[in-house]
Structures are given as C-alpha cells and as structure tokens.
Protein backbone atom coordinates (compact mmCIF):
# COMPACT_ATOMS: atom_id res chain seq x y z
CA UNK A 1 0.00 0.00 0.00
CA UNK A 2 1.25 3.30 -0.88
CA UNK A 3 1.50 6.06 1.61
CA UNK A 4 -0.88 8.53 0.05
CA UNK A 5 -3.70 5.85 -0.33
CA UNK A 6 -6.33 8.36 0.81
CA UNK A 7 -6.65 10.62 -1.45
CA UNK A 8 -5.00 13.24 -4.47
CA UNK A 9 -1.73 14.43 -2.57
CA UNK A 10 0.72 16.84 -4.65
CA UNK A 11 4.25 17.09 -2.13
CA UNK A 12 5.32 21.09 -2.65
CA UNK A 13 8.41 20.80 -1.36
CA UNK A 14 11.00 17.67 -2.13
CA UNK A 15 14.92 17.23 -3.01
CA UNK A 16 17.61 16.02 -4.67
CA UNK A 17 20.88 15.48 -2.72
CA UNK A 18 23.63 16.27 -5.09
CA UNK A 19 26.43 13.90 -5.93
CA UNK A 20 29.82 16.22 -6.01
CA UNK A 21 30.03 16.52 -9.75
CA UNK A 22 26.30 17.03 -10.39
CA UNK A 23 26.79 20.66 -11.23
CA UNK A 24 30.55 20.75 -12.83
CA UNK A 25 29.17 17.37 -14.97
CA UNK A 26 26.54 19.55 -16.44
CA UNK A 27 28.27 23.26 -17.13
CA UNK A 28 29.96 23.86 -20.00
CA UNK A 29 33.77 23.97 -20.31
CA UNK A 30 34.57 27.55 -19.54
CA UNK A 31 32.14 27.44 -16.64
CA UNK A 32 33.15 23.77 -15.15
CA UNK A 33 37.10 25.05 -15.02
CA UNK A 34 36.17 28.44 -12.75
CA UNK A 35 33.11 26.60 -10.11
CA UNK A 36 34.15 25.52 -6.70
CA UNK A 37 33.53 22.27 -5.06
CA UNK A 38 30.23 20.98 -3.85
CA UNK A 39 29.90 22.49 -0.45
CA UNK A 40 28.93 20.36 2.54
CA UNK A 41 29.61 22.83 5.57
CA UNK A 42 25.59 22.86 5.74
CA UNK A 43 25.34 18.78 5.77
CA UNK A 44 26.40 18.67 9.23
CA UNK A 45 28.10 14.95 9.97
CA UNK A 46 28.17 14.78 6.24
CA UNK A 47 31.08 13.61 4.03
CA UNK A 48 31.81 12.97 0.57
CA UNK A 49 33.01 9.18 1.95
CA UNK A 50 29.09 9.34 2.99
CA UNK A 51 28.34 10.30 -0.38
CA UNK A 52 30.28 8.06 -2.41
CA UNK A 53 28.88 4.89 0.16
CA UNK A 54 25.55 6.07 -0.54
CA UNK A 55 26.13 6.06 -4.51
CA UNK A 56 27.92 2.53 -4.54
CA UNK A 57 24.30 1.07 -2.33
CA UNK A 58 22.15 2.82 -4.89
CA UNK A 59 24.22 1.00 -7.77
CA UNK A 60 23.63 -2.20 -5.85
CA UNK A 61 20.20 -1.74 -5.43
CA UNK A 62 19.40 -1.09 -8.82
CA UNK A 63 21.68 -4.02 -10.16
CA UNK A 64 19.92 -6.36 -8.31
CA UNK A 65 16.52 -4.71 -9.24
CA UNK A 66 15.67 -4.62 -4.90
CA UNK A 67 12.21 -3.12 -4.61
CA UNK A 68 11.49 0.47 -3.47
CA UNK A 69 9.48 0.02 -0.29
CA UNK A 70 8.03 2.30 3.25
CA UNK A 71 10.42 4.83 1.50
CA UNK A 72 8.78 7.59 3.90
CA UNK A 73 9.68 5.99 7.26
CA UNK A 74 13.01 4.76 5.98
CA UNK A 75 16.59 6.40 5.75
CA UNK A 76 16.72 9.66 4.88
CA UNK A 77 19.65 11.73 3.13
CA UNK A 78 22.24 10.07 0.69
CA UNK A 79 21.02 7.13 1.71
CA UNK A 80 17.26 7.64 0.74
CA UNK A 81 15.83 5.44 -2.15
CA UNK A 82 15.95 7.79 -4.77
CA UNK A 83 17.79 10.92 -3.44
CA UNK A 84 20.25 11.17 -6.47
CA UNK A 85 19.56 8.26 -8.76
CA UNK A 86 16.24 9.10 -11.10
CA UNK A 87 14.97 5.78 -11.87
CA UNK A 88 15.44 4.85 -8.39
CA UNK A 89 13.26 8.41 -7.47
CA UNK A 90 10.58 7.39 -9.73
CA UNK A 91 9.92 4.03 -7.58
CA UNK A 92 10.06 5.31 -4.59
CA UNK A 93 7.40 7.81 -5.60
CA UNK A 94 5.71 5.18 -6.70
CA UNK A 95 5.57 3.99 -3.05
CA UNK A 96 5.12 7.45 -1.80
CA UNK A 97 2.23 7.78 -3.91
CA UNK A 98 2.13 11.42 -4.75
CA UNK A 99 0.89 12.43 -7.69
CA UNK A 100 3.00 15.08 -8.17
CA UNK A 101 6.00 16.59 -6.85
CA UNK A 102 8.22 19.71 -6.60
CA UNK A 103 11.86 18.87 -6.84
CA UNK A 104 14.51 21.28 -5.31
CA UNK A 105 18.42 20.97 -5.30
CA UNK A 106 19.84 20.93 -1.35
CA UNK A 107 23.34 22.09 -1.34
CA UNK A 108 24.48 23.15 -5.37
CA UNK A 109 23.76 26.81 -4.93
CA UNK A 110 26.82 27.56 -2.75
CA UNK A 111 28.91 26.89 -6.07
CA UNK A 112 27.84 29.52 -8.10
CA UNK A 113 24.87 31.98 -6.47
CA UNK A 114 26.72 34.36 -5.09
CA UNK A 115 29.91 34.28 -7.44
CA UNK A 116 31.07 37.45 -8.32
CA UNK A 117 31.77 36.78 -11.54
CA UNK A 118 28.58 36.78 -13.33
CA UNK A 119 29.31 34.58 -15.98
CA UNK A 120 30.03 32.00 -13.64
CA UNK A 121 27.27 33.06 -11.82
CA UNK A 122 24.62 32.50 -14.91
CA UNK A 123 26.87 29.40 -15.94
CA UNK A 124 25.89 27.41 -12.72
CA UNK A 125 22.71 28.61 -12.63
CA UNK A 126 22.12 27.23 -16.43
CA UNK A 127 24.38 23.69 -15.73
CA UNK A 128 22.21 22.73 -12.94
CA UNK A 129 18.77 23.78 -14.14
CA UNK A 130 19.84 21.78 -17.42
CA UNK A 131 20.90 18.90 -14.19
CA UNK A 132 17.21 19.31 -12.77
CA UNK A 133 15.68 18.76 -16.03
CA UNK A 134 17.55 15.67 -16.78
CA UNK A 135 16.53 14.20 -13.21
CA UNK A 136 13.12 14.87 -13.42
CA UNK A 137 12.64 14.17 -16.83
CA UNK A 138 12.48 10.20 -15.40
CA UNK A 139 8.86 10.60 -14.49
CA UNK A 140 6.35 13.06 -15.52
CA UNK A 141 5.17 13.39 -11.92
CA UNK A 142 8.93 14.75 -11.32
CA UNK A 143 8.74 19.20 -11.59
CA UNK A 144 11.95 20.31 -11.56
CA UNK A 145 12.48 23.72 -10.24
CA UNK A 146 14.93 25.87 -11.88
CA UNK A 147 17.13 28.92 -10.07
CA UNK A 148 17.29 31.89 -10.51
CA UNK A 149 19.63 35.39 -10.09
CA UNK A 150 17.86 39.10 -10.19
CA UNK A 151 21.52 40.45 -10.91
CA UNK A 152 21.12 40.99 -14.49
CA UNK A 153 17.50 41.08 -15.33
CA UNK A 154 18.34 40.36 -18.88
CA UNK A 155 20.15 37.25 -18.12
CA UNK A 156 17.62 36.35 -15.37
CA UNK A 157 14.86 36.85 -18.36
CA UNK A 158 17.36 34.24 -20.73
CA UNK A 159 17.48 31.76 -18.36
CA UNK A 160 14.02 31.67 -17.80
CA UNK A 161 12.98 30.50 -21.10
CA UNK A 162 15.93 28.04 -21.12
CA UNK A 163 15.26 26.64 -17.98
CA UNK A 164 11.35 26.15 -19.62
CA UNK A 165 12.99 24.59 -22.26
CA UNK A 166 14.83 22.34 -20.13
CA UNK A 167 11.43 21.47 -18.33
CA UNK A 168 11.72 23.51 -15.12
CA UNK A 169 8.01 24.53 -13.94
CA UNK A 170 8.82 26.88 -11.48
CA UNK A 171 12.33 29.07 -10.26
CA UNK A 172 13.59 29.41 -6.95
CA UNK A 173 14.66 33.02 -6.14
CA UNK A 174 16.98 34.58 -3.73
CA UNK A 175 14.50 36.20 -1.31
CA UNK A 176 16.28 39.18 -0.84
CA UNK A 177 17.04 42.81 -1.83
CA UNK A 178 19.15 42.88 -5.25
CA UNK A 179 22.31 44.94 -4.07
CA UNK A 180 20.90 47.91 -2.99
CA UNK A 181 17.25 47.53 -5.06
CA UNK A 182 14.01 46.32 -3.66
CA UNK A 183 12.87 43.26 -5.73
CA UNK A 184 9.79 45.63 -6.49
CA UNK A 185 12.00 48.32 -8.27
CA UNK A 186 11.09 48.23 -11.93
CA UNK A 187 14.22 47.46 -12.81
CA UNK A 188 13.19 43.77 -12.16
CA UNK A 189 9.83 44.11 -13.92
CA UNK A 190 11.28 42.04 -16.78
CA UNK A 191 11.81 39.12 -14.84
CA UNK A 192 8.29 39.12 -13.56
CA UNK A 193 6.92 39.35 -16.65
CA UNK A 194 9.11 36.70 -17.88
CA UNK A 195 7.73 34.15 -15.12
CA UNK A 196 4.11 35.33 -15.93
CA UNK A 197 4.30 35.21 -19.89
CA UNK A 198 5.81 31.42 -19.18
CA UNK A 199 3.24 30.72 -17.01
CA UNK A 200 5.65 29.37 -13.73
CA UNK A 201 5.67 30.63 -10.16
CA UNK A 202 8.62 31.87 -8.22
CA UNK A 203 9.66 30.08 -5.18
CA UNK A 204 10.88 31.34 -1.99
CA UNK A 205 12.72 28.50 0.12
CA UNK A 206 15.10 27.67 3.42
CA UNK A 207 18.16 28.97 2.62
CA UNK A 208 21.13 31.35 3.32
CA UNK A 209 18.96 34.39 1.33
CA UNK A 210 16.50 34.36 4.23
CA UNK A 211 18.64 34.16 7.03
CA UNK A 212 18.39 37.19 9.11
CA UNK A 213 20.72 36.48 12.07
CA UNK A 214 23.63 38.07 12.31
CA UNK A 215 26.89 36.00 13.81
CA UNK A 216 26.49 38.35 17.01
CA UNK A 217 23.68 36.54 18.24
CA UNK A 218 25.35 33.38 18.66
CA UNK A 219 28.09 35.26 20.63
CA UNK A 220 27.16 34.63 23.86
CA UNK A 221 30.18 32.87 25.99
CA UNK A 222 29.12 29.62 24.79
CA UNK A 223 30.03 27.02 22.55
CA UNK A 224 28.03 27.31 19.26
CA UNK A 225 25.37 24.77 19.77
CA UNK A 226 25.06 22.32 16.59
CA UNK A 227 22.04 22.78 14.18
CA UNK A 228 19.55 21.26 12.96
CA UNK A 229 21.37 18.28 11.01
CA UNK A 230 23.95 17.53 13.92
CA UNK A 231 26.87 19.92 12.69
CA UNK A 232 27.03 22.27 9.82
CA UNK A 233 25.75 25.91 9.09
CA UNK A 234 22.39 25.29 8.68
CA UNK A 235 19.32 25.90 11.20
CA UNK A 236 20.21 26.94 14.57
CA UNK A 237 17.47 27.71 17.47
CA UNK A 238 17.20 31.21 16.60
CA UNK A 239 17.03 31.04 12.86
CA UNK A 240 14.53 28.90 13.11
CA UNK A 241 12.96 31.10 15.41
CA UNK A 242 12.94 34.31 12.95
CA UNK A 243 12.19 32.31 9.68
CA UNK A 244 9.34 33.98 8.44
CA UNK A 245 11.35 37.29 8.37
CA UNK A 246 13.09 36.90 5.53
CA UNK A 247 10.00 36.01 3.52
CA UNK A 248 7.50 38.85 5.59
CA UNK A 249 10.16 41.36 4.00
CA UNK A 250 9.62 40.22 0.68
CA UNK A 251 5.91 39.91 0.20
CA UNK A 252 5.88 42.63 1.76
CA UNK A 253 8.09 44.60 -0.75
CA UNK A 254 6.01 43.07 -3.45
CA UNK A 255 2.93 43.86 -2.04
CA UNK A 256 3.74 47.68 -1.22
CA UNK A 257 5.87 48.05 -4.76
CA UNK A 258 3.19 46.77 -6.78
CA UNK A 259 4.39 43.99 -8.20
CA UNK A 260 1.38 41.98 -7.74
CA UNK A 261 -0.64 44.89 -8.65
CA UNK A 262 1.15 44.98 -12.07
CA UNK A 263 1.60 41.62 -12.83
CA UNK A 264 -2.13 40.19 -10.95
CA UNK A 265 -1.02 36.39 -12.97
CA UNK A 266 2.07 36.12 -11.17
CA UNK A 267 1.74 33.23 -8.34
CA UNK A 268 4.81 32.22 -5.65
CA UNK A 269 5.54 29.25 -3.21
CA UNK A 270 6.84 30.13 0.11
CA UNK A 271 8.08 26.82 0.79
CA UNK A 272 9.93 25.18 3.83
CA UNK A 273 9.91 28.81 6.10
CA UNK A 274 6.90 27.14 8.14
CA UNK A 275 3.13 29.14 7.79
CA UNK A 276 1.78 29.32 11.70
CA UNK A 277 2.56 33.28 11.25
CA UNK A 278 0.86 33.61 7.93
CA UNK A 279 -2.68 34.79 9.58
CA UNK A 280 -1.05 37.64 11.60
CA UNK A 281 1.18 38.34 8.87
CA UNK A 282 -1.96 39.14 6.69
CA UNK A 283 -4.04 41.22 9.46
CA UNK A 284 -0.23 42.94 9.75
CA UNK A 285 -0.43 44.28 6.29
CA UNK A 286 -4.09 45.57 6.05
CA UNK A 287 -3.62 47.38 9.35
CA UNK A 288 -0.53 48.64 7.74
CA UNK A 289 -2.16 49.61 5.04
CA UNK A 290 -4.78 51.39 6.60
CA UNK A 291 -2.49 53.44 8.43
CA UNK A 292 0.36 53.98 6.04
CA UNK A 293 -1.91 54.86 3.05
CA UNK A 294 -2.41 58.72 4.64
CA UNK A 295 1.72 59.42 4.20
CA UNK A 296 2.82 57.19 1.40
CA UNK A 297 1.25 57.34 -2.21
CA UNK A 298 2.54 53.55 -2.84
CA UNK A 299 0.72 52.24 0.03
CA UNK A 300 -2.65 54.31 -1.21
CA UNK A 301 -2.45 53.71 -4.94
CA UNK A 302 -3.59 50.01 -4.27
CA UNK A 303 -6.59 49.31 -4.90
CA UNK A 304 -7.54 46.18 -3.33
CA UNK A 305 -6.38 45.25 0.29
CA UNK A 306 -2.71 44.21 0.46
CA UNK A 307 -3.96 40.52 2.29
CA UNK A 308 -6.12 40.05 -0.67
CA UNK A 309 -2.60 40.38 -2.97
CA UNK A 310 -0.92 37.48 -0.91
CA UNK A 311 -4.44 35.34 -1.33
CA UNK A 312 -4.35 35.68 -5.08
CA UNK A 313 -0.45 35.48 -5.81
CA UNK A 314 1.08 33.24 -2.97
CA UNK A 315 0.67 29.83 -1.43
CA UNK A 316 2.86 28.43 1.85
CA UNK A 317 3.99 25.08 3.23
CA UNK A 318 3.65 24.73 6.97
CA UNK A 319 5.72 22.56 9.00
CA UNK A 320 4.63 18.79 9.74
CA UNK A 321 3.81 19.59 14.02
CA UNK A 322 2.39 23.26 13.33
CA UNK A 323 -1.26 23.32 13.64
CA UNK A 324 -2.11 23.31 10.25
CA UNK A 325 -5.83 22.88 11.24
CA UNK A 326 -5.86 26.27 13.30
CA UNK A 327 -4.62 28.21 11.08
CA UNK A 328 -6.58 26.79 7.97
CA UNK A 329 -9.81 28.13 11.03
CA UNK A 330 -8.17 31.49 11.55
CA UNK A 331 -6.80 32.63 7.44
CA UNK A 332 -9.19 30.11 5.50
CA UNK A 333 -8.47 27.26 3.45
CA UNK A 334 -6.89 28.68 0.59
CA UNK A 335 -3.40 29.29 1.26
CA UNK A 336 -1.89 26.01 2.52
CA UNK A 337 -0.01 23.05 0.64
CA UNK A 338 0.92 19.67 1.53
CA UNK A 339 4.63 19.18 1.66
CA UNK A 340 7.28 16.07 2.80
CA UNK A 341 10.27 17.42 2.48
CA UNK A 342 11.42 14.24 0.99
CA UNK A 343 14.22 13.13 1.12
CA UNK A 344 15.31 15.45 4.33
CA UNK A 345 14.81 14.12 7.57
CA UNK A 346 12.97 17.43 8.53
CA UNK A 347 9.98 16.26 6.77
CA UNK A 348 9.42 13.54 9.50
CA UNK A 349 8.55 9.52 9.00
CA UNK A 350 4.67 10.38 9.17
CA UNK A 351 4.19 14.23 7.44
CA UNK A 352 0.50 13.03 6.50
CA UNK A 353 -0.03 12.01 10.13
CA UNK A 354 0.95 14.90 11.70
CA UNK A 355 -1.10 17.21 10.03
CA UNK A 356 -4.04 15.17 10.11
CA UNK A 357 -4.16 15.17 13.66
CA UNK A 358 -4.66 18.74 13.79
CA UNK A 359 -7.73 18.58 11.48
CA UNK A 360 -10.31 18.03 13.58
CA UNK A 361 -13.64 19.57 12.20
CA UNK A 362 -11.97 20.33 8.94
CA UNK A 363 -14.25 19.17 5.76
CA UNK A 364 -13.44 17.47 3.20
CA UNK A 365 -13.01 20.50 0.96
CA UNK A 366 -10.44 21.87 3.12
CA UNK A 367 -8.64 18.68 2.64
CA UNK A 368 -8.99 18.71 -0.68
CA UNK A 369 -7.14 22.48 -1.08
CA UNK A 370 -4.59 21.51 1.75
CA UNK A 371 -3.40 18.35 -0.32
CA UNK A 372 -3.71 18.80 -3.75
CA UNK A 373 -5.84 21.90 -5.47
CA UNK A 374 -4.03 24.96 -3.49
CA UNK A 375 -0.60 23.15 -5.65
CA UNK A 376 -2.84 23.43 -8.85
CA UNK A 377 -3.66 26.75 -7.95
CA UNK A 378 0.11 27.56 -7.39
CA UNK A 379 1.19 25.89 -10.49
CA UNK A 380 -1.25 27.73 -12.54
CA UNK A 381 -3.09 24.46 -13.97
C-alpha cells in the first residue's frame, strides 16, 4: 500500500541530494574550469566518503533490481531510495504515492549563487537547471524547479525561457534585496513578466537568502550549539525562530511596490519557512495599510487590500507539528499546501499524520485544497 492511499496528494516541497560533480558534470567547459567544489559545511556529519557509500548502495540496489518500499519511514539523506539516482526516485514515488511533486536541489547553490563573476554566476545557474531537467525528466510526476539570479534582469529573463525549455516549472529566487534595489523596483519588472508570460511561479525557500541572524547573536560565551542536522551551518534555534522574516520582507516589498498589482497572474511558493505566522502576517499588512496609506502614495495607490494580494499570488507550506488545522480556522483554506520534504529528515517519518491530527472539524473540501488543489492553484493548472 502506498502512503498517500487516501486521497490526491501533490508534495510542494521535495529534493535532490547532489552527488559532487552534479553541477561541474553539467556546465559547459569555460564554466566547469572556474566553479568551486560541492559544499557540505551545511550537511552537518556529512562527508563525501558518505556520499560516495551512498552512490555505490544505490548502484547495488538497482543491479539487483531490490524493490522500493516504506520509502517515507526509511533512511533519509544520501542514503534515501531515490535521493540522487532518477529511476530509483521514480519508484520510490511510486511507493510514496504522490501524484505530483516539486523537486529542489539541497546544497548546489553555494557553487555559483553568489559568485562574483557573473558569468560564472549565470553558468551554474544554467548547468544545474539543465541537471534538474535531466533528473526529473524520469517521471512526468517529477517538476523540476529551476534557479534563478535578479543580478542581471536580462540574463535572469534568458534563463528563464531556457530553464522552460529544459522542463523547469517553477524558479527558486533569492528572497532578498538585489544589491541595494528592492525586488519591487522596476528594474526587475522584466523578470516578472518573464515568469508570468511562461506561465511558472517563483519560489521562496530555506536557505542562506532568508537568514536574518547576524553572527552576534550566537556570541554569547558559549560554545556554538550544533544545528539542525547535527553539525554544519544550517538551522540553529534562533534562525529557526525568525524564519518567516526573511519572507515577511519580501511579500511585503512586493505587495507595497506593486508587483502583484502589475503583474495580478504572477503566483509564488513560500516553501519550507513554516506558515503558523501567515494569519497575523496578513491582518499585519491591512492594518498597515490602513495606516500607512495617509503618508505614502505607494501604500494608497492600491486598490484592493494588500492581504487580498498574498491570497491571489502566494501559497505556503507549513511545518509537519504546526497546527495546520488552526490556522486553515483562523486565514481560510486557501493558502496552505501539503509538503514532505522528501528526502530530508525534517519532513518527518509520518508528514501526512501529523497534520491530520490537527484537522479536527476540517471538511473534506479543506482537505482537498490543503493536499492537492491549493498546488494546482500555485502551479497555474
């Protein structure tokens, strides 16, 4: 029996875990020669002796044709069915059982997102949305999502229709100011047009663009604590704490700059950042509004109310333990998604389970947008 046995369930938020040539195997030449190394300061315990164990048991496996099976209690990492090998991905969604899924990269980024060299820069971004394409293109149910770099709009406008080309059905961007320009400055009106005219949402996810915690605050006469993973530079208590920061700031900037008011077909994931602040968040902004619009000609040029902007353009993915079912009560059902995280162990053994148990008095409808038609919605289908 598969996991999702129930009923439709589309998984928002999945990923590959990069083997250490997956990006350099995939640029071309001039690119290949100037990228660094696959990073793994983020991996905590992990190493690329992990890595290259994990790739010799997947080549076992599929030599000996071993079924796929209870992929979402089993390991996680490397060392989940699937997490680098795309034949092997395709049965174990099989045994997931979800219909459809959005595929993100885990570690590639710190190769080539914030090179200074923009041609390296573009160059990684094209080699591993052309890497993306070629994993997912295993299984229809596969949808790869592409990166993305506001640097150069131009070049961010290019490698949009490439990474279409190469199948990508939605771009992760770097949710944060561009230099010194707001991602609502019309500067960047290119790219949003871009995503609309190609009919794929932007993606805001986990990562070092949304951290907002300075070094300081860790500075306190004791060791630094491990994160999240058991080692590493990724999640500590207090980034986890101020996650919805980084994308508040954003939505916000697109809200207030009009970029959803310009562009009212654009639609955006905020995926893996949690969602138990999304109903303040919205009551945050009209109040804001209300006040703000007296002083400041942006803020009363809008005409609709700035929570009705992030209910037409935005979706979120809550956390498996927040309580998904209060918070579908408080904002409505229309702005949740389903997610596993898959194959991270932060998505749990049981995602499924744990939010069902907070969905007491929740009808069937609700269920229905939580699982499956809020990622339609999203996706633009």
């Amino acid at each position: 029996m598969t996991y999702a046995h129930t009923r439709t369930m589309y998984d928002a938020d999945s990923h590959i875990m990069e083997t250490p040539d997956w990006v350099t195997a995939h640029a071309d030449p001039k690119v290949r020669e100037s990228l660094p190394p696959l990073g793994l300061t983020k991996a905590g315990t992990a190493t690329l002796d992990l890595i290259r164990d994990a790739m010799d048991k997947s080549n076992k496996r599929s030599a000996k044709g071993a079924a796929v099976e209870n992929v979402i209690a089993g390991t996680k990492g490397w060392h989940a069915p699937g997490a680098f090998e795309p034949g092997e991905r395709a049965q174990a969604l099989d045994d997931l059982g979800f219909g459809k899924q959005l595929v993100f990269s885990t570690f590639s980024g710190g190769q080539y997102l914030r090179h200074k060299d923009m041609d390296v820069r573009y160059g990684g971004i094209r080699a591993h949305n052309r890497a993306m394409g070629e994993f997912c293109a295993a299984d229809p149910r596969l949808i790869p999502v592409g990166q993305l770099s506001f640097q150069e709009p131009q070049r961010a406008v290019a490698e949009i229709a490439e990474g279409v080309k190469l199948g990508c059905g939605a771009f992760w961007i770097p949710g944060q100011p561009v230099g010194d320009r707001s991602p609502g400055h019309p500067d960047f009106d290119p790219v949003w047009q871009a995503l609309v005219d190609h009919g794929v949402p932007f993606m805001l996810h986990v990562g070092p663009n949304l951290n907002v915690v300075s070094k300081a605050w860790l500075n306190n006469g004791k060791p630094v604590p491990p994160d999240i993973v058991g080692g590493g530079e990724n999640l500590r208590v207090r980034d986890f704490v101020t996650l919805s920061f980084g994308p508040q700031l954003y939505l916000t900037s697109l809200v207030f700059d009009g970029v959803f008011e310009r562009f009212p077909a654009l639609r955006g994931g905020v995926i893996e950042l949690g969602a138990g602040w999304v109903p303040e968040f919205l009551r945050t902004l009209d109040m804001s509004q209300k006040i703000f619009k007296r002083t400041d000609p942006a803020v009363k040029a809008l005409p609709m109310r700035a929570s009705e902007y992030i209910r037409r353009h935005v979706r979120f993915t809550p956390f498996p333990g927040e309580d998904v079912g209060r918070m579908i009560r408080d904002a409505g059902p229309d702005l949740f998604l389903f997610s596993s995280d898959y194959p991270h162990p932060e998505g749990t053994d049981d995602p499924v389970g744990r939010f069902e148990r907070t969905f007491k008095d929740l009808n069937d409808e609700a269920r229905e947008l939580f699982y499956h038609k809020n990622f339609d919605y999203m996706m633009g289908a």
